[in-house]
Protein backbone atom coordinates (compact mmCIF):
# COMPACT_ATOMS: atom_id res chain seq x y z
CA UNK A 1 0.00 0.00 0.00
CA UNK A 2 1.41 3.12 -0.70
CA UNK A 3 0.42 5.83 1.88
CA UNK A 4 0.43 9.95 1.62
CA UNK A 5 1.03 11.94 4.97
CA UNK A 6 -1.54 15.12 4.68
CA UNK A 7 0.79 17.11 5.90
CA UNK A 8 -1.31 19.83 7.09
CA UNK A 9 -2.58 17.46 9.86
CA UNK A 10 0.81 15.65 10.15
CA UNK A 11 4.11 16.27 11.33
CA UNK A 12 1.81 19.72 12.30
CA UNK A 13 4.54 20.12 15.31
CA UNK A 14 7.25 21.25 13.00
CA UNK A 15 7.51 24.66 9.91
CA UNK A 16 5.74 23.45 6.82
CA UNK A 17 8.58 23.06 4.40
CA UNK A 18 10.11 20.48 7.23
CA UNK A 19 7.21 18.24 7.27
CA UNK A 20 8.33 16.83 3.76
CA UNK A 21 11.50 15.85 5.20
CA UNK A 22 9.45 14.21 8.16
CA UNK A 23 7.29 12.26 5.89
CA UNK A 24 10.14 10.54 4.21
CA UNK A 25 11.58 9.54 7.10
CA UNK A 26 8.40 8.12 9.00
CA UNK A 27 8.03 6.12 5.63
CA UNK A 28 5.59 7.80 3.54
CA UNK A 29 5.54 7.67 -0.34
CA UNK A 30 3.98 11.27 -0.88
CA UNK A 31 2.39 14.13 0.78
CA UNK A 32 -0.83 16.12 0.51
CA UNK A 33 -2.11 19.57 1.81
CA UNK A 34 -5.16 21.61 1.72
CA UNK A 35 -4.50 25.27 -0.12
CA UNK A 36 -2.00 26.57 -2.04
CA UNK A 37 -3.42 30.22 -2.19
CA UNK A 38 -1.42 31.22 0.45
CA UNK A 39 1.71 29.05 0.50
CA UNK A 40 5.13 29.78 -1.03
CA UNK A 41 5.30 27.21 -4.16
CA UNK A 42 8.87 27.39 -4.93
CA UNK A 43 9.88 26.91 -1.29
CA UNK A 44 7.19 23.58 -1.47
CA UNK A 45 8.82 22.51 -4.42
CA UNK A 46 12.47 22.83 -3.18
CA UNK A 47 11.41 21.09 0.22
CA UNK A 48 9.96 18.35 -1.61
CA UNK A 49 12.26 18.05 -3.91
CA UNK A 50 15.28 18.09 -1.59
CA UNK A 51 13.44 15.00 0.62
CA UNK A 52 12.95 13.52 -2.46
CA UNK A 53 9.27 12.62 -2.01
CA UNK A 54 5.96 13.32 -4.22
CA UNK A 55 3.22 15.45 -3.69
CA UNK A 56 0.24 14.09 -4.80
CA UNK A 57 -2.68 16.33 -3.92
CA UNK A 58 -3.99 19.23 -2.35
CA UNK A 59 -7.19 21.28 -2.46
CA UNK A 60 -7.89 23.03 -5.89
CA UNK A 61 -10.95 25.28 -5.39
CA UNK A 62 -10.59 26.72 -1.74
CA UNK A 63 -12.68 29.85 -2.91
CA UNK A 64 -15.74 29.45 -4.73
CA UNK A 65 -18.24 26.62 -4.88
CA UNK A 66 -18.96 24.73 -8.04
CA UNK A 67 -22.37 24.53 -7.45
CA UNK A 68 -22.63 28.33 -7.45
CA UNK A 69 -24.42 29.38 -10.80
CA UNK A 70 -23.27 33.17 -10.49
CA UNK A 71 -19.47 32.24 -9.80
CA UNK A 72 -19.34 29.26 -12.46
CA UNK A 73 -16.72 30.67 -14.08
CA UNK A 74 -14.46 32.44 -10.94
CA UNK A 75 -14.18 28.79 -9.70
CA UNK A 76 -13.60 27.25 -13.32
CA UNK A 77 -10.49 29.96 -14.01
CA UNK A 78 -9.59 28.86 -9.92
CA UNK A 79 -9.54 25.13 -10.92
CA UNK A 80 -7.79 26.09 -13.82
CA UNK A 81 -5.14 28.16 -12.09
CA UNK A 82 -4.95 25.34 -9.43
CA UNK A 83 -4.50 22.98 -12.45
CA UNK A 84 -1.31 24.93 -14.13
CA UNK A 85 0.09 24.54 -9.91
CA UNK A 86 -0.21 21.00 -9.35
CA UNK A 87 1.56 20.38 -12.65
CA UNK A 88 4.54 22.72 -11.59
CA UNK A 89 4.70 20.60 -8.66
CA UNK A 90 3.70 17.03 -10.03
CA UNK A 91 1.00 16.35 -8.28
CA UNK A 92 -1.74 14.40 -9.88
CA UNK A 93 -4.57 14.97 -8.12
CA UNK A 94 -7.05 18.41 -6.82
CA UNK A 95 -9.04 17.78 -4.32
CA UNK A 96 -12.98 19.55 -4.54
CA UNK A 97 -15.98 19.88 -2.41
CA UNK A 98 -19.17 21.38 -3.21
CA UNK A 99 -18.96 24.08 -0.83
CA UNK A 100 -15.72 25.76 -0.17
CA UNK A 101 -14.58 25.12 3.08
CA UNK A 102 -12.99 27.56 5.75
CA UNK A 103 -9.93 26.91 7.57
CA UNK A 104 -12.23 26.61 10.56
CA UNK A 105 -14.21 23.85 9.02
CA UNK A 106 -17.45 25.70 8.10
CA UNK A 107 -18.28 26.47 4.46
CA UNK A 108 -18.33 29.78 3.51
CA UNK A 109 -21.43 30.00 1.77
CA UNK A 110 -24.55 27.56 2.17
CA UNK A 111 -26.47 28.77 -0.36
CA UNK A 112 -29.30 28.57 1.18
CA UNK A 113 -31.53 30.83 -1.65
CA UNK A 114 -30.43 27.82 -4.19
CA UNK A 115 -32.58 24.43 -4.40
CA UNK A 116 -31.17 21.08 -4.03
CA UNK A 117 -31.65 20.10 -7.71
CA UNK A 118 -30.03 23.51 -8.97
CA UNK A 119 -26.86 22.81 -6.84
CA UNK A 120 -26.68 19.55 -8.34
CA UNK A 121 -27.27 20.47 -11.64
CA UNK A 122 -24.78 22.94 -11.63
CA UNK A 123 -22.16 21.04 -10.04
CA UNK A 124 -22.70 18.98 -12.75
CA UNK A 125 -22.57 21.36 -15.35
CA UNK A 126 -19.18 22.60 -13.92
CA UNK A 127 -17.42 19.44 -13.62
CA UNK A 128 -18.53 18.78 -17.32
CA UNK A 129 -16.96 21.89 -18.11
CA UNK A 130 -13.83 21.26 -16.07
CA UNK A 131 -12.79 17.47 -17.66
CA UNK A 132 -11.88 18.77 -20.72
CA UNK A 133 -9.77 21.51 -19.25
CA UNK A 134 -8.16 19.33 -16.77
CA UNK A 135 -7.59 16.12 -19.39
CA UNK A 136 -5.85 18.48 -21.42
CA UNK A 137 -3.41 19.44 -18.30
CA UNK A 138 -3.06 16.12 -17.59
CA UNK A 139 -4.26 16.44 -13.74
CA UNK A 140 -7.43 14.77 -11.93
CA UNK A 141 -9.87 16.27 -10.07
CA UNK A 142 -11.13 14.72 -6.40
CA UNK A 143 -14.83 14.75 -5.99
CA UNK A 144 -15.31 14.47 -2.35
CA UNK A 145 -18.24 14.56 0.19
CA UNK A 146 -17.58 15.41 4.00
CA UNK A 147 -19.85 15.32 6.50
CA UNK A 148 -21.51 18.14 7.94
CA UNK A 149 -20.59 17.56 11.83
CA UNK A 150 -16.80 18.85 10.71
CA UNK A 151 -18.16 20.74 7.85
CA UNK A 152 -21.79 23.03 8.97
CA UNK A 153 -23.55 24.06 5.72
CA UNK A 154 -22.26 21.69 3.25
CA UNK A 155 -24.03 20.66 0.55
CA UNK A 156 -22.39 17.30 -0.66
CA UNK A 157 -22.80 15.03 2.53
CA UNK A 158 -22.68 11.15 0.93
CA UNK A 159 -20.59 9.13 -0.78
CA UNK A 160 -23.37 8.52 -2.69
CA UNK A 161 -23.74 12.12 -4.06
CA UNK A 162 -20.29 12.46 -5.29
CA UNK A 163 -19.81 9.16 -7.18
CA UNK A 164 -23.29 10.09 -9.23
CA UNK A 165 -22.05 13.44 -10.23
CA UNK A 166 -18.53 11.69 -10.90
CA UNK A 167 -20.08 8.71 -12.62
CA UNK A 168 -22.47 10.57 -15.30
CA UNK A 169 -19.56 12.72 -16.01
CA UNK A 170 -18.29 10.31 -17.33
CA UNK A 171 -14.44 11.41 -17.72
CA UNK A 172 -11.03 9.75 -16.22
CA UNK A 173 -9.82 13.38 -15.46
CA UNK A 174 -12.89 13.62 -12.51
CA UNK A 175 -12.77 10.83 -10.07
CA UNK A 176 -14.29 10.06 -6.60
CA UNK A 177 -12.22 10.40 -3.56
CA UNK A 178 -13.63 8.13 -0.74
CA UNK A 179 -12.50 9.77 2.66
CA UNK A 180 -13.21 6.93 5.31
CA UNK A 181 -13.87 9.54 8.31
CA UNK A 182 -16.45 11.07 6.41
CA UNK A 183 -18.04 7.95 5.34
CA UNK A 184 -17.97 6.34 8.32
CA UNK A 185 -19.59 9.59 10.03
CA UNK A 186 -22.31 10.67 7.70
CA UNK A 187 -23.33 6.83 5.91
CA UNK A 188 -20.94 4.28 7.11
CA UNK A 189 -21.20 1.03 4.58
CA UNK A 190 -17.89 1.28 4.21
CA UNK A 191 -16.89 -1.80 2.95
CA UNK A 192 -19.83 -2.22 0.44
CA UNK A 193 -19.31 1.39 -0.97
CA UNK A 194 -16.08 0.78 -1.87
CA UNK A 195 -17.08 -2.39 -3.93
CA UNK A 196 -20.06 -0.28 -5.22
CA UNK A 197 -17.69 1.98 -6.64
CA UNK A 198 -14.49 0.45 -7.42
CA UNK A 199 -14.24 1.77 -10.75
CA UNK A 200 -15.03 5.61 -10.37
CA UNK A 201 -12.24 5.52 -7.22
CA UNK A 202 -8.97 7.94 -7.83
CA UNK A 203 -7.69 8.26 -4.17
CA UNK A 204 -9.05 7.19 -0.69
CA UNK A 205 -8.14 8.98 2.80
CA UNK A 206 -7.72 7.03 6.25
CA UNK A 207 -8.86 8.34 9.48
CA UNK A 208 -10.43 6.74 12.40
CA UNK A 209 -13.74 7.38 14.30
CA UNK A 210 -14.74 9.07 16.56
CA UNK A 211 -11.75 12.20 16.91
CA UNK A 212 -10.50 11.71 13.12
CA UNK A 213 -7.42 10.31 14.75
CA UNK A 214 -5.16 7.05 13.11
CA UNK A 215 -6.10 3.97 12.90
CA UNK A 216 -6.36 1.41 15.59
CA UNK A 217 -7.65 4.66 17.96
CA UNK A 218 -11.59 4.03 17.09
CA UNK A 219 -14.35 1.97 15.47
CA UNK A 220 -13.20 1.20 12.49
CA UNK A 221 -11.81 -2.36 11.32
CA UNK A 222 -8.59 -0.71 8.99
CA UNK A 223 -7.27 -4.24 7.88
CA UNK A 224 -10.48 -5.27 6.50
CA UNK A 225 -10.61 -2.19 4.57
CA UNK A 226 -7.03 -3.06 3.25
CA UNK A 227 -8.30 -6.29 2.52
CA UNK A 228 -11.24 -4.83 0.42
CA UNK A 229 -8.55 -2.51 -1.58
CA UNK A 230 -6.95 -5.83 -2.07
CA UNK A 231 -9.99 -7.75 -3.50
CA UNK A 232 -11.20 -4.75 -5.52
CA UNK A 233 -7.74 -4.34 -6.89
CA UNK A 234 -7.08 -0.60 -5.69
CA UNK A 235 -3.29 -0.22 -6.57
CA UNK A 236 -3.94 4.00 -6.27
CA UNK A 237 -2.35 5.76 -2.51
CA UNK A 238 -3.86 5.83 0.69
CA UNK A 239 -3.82 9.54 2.16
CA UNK A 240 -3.96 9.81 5.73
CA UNK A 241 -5.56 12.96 6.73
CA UNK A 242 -5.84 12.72 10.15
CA UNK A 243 -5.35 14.55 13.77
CA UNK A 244 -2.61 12.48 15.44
CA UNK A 245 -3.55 11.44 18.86
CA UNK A 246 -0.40 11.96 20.70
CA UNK A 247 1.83 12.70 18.43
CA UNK A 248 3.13 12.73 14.70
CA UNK A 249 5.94 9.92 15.20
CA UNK A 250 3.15 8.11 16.88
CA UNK A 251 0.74 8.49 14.71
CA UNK A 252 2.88 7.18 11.90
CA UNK A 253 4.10 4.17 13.27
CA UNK A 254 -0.02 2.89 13.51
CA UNK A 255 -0.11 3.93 10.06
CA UNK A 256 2.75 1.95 8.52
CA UNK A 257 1.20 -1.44 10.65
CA UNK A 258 -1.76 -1.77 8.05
CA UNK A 259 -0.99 -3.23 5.10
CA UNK A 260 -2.90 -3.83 1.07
């Protein structure tokens, strides 16, 4: 299994640029974040480069909302300016919700004034706009749904959500990112909704429940969930965005026990 450290939950004890360095050392294969908005990018990519370690995702649309009809485009030329950034630092993946999120963990806007059907329809109308522009840059965009407990106001709660939007898409450049904390908290099913969706999956997340903490610290059974990536073939990483318990060091060493 290869595993990604989201390093703005990891290794949190120590400057930013450091945590790459930490990473490779606790025995990660890549690293993650949330914005890049307001990060240095050439000190990212010298820090990653110099531990020698990839960055495969981080957030892409930390703005807008692409379920908001009046801002359609803001968040298209966002996602495209994200887009042009992940390839200057090789990631593969951007990472999207349907409401942007605050630092704090509340969206920004709920759009309350808009329907249900005219958010999905124009999150759907957005992403359909986006494939081309991100198959073209060769980069994938996350679909994800978190749960509203962490997140107040968000729209796209379920698993279930996501994957539909992702699967009448119908594009290899917009895949489904299945975040076990947020499955397990809003759904759970684990287990049968990664079967369910096997083939619309382009990165998964780790993190226990309750406390979004690592594995082994809650409910959930983490080696029959590697044994599912197993049987369903998943060969893609395994991000752990988590809150470490104790510590970092800590945290990783339960992380590198599971194995896929």
């Amino acid at each position: 299994m290869k595993r990604s450290a989201n390093i703005e939950m990891l290794f949190a004890e120590a400057p930013f640029e450091a945590r790459f360095e930490l990473a490779k050392a606790a025995g990660f294969d890549a690293v993650e974040f949330a914005g890049w908005l307001d990060k240095d990018i050439g000190a990212i990519k010298q820090a990653a480069r110099k531990a020698e370690i990839e960055i495969v995702a981080f957030t892409g649309d930390e703005l807008y909302s692409p379920l908001d009809p009046l801002r359609q485009q803001a968040y298209i030329d966002l996602v495209t300016r994200s887009a042009k950034t992940a390839k200057e630092l090789g990631a593969r993946f951007l990472v999207t919700h349907s409401n942007a999120l605050s630092p704090e963990g509340p969206v920004r806007n709920e759009y309350r004034e808009l329907s249900d059907a005219a958010k999905l329809l124009t999150m759907f109308d957005t992403y359909q706009k986006l494939a081309p522009i991100m198959q073209e840059a060769g980069v994938t965009l996350l679909v994800e749904a978190v749960n509203p407990i962490a997140h107040p106001g968000v729209f796209m709660t379920h698993v279930d959500t996501a994957a539909a939007i992702v699967e009448r898409v119908d594009c290899e450049s917009v895949r489904l990112l299945c975040d076990i904390y947020h499955m397990q908290v809003y759904g759970g099913s684990l287990i049968d909704s990664l079967k369910k969706y096997r083939n619309l999956i382009g990165h998964i997340h780790f993190a226990d429940v309750p406390g979004r903490h690592e594995p082994g610290t809650g409910e959930i059974d983490f080696q029959a969930l590697c044994q599912t990536l197993q049987d369903i073939g998943y060969r893609g990483m395994v991000g752990f965005a988590l809150e470490p318990q104790t510590g970092s060091a800590q945290a990783a060493k339960a992380i590198m026990s599971y194995h896929a």
